[in-house]
Protein backbone atom coordinates (compact mmCIF):
# COMPACT_ATOMS: atom_id res chain seq x y z
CA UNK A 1 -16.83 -0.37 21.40
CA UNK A 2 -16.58 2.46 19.01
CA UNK A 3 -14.18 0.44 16.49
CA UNK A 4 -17.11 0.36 13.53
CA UNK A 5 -17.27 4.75 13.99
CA UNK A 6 -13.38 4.84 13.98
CA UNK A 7 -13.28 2.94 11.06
CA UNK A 8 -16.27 4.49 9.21
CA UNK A 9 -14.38 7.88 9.77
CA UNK A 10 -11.03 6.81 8.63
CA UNK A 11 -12.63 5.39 5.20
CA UNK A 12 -14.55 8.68 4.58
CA UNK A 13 -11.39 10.44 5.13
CA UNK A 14 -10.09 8.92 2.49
CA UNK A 15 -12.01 10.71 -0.17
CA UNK A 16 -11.89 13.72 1.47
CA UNK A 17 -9.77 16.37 -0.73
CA UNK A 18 -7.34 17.79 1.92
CA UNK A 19 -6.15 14.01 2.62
CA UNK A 20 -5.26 13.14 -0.69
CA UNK A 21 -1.86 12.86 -0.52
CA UNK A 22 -1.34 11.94 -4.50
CA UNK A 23 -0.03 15.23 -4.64
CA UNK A 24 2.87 15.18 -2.98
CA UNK A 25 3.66 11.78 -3.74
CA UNK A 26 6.08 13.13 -6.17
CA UNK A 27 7.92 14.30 -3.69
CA UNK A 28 9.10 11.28 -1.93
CA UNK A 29 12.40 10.00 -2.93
CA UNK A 30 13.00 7.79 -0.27
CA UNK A 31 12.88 3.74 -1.64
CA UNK A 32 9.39 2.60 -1.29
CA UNK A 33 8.17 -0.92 -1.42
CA UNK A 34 4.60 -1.12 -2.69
CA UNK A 35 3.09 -4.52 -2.02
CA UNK A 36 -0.12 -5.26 -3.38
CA UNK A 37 -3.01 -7.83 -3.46
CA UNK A 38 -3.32 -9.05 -6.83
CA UNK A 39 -7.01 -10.21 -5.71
CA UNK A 40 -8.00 -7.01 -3.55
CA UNK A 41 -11.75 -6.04 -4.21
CA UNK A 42 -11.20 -3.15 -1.79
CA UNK A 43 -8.47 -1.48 -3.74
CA UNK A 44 -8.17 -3.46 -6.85
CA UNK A 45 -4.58 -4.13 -8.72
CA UNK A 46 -4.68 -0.82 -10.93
CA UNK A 47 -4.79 1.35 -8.27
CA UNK A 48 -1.30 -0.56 -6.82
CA UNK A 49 0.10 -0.14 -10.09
CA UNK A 50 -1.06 3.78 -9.93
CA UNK A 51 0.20 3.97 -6.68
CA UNK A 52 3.75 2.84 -7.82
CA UNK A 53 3.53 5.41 -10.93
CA UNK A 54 3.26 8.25 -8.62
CA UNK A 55 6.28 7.30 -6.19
CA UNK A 56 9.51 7.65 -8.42
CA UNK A 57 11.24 5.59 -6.01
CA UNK A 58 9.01 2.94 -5.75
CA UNK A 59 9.19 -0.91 -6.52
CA UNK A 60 5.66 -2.38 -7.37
CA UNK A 61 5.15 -5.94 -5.91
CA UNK A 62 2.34 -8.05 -5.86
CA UNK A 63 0.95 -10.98 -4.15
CA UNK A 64 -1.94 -13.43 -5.28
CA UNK A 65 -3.46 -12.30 -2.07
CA UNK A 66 -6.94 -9.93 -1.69
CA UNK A 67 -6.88 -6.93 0.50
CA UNK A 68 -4.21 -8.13 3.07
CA UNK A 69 -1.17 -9.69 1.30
CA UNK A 70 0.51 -9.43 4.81
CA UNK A 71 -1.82 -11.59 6.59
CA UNK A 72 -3.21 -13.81 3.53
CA UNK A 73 0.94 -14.70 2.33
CA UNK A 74 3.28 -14.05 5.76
CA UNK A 75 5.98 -15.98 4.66
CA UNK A 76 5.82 -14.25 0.97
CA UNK A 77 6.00 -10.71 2.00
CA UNK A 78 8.27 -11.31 4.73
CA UNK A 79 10.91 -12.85 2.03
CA UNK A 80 10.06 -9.93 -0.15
CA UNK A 81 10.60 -7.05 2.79
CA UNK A 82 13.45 -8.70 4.43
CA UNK A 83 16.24 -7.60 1.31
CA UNK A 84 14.84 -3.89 1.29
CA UNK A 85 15.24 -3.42 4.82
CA UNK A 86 18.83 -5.52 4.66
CA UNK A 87 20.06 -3.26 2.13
CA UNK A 88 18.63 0.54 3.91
CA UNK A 89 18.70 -0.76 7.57
């Protein structure tokens, strides 16, 4: 009960000027992992590829998944999160 308003409000958030955070995406230097879903109709593939642009740390990956990659391909992001964490755990 109350899930569908939570969500609702989280989504308009999203467009909401004082939560875009592409601003200060410059500023994070730690390594960042962006995995994407090559199929995503939500958020499609270019806006992955932006989002990996705007981290200068970042490693762009994606998955022939749609919105999910982590749910759609387990095994596939698992093998591709495993070595990052490995090598900065």
């Amino acid at each position: 009960k109350g899930g569908s308003e939570v969500a609702a409000g989280l989504w308009r958030s999203c467009s909401a000027p004082e939560y875009d955070p592409r601003s200060e995406a410059a500023q994070i230097t730690a390594p960042t992992l962006v995995l994407w879903g090559a199929k995503d109709v939500v958020l499609p593939l270019k806006a992955g590829v932006a989002t990996h642009s705007a981290l200068p740390n970042s490693e762009f990956v994606s998955f022939d998944t749609g919105h999910v990659p982590f749910s759609s391909d387990p095994d596939a992001v698992l093998a591709t999160l495993l070595p990052l964490l490995r090598a900065h755990a």
